[in-house]
Protein backbone atom coordinates (compact mmCIF):
# COMPACT_ATOMS: atom_id res chain seq x y z
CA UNK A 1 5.27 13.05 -7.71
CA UNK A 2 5.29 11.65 -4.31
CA UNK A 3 7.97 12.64 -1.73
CA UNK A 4 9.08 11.01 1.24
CA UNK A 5 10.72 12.87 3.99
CA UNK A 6 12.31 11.79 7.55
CA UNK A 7 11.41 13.57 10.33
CA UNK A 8 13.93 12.92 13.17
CA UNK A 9 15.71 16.05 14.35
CA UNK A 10 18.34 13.89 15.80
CA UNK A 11 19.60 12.72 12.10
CA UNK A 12 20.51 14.62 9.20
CA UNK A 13 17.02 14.68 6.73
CA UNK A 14 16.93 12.30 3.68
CA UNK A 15 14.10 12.66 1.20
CA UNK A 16 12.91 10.24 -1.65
CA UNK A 17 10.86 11.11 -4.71
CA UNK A 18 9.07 8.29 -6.56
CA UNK A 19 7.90 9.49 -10.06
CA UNK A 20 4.09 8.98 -10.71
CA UNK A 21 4.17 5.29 -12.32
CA UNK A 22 7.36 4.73 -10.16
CA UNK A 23 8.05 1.46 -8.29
CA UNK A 24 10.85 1.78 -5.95
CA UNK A 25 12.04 0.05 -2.85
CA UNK A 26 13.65 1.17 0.41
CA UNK A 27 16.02 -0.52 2.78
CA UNK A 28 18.76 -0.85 3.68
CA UNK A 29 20.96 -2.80 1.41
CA UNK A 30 23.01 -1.76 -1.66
CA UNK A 31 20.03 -3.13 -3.91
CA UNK A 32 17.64 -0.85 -2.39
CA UNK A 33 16.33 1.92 -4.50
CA UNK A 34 16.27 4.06 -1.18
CA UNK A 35 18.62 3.66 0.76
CA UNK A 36 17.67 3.72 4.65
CA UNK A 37 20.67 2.68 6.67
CA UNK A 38 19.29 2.44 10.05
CA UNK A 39 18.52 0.08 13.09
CA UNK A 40 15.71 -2.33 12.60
CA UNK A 41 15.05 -1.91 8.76
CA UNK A 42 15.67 -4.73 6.53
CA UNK A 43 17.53 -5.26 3.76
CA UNK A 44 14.99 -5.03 1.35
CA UNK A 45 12.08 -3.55 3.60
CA UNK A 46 9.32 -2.47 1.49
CA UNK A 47 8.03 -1.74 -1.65
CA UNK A 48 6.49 2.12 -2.96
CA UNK A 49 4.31 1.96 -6.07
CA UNK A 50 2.80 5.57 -7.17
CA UNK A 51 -0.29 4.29 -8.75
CA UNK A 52 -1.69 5.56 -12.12
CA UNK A 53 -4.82 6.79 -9.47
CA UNK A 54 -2.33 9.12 -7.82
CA UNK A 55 -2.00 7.35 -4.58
CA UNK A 56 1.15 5.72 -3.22
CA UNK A 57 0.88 2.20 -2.38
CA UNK A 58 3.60 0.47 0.48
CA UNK A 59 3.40 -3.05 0.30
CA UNK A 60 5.50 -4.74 3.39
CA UNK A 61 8.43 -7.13 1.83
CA UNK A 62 8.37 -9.72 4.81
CA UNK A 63 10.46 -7.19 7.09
CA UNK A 64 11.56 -8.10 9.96
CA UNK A 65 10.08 -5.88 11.83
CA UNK A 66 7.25 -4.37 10.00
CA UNK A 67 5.73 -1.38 8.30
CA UNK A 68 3.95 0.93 9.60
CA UNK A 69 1.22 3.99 8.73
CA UNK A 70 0.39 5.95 10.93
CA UNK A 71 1.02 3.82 14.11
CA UNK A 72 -0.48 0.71 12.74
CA UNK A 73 0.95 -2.07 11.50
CA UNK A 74 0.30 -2.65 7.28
CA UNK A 75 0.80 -5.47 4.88
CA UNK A 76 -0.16 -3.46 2.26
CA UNK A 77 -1.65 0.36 2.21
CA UNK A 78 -2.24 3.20 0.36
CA UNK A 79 -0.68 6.72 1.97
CA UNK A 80 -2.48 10.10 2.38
CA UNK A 81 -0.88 13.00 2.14
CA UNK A 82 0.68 14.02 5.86
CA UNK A 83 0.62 10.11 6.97
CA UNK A 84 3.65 8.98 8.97
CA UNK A 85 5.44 5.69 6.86
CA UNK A 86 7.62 3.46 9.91
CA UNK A 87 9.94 1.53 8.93
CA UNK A 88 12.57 0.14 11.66
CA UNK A 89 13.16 3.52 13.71
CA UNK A 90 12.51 5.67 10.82
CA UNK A 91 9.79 7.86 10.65
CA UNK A 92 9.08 9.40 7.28
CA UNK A 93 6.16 12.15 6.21
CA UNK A 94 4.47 11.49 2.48
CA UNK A 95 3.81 14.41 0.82
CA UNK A 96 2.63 15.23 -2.60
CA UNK A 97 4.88 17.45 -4.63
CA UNK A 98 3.14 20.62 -3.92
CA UNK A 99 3.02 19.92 -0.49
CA UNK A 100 6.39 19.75 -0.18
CA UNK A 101 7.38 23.23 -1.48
CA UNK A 102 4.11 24.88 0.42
CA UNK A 103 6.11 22.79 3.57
CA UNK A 104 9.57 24.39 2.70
CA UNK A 105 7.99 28.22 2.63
CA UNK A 106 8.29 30.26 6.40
CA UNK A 107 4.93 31.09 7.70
CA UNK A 108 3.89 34.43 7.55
């Protein structure tokens, strides 16, 4: 499983799971799978696809204003675990399901 997790401070933190073989969308209408209801994203903004491979695949739905991994500018991509998903102001963190609880445990 693939999560997705916002990383402004400044905004209470959402985070979206997509099941492996899951196909969901994010934006920031009603009709979005995730919801994202923020400046600059679209409606429908893009597309997440966890592949049977493993990966998670964000293809851009003709936003607006853009995706975005890592800083750069995507059509479509496949995400890493750690890289940074932009979509209108919204930063979000991809993590794989273990990485997320290891994330949620205090440092020693």
């Amino acid at each position: 499983m693939w999560i997705l997790r916002t990383v402004d401070d400044s905004a209470p933190e959402k985070t979206f799971r997509v099941l492996p073989g899951g196909v969901r969308t994010l934006g920031r209408a009603a009709r979005a799978d995730f919801i994202l209801d923020a400046p600059l994203v679209s409606r429908v903004h893009c597309r997440l696809t966890a592949l049977p491979t493993g990966e998670l695949e964000v293809k851009d739905l003709d936003s607006t204003n853009g995706t975005f991994i890592n800083g750069r500018r995507i059509e479509t991509a496949r995400l890493a675990p750690g890289d940074r998903l932009g979509v209108g102001r919204v930063e979000l963190v991809a993590l794989h399901d273990a990485d997320y609880e290891s994330s949620l445990t205090p440092a020693s």
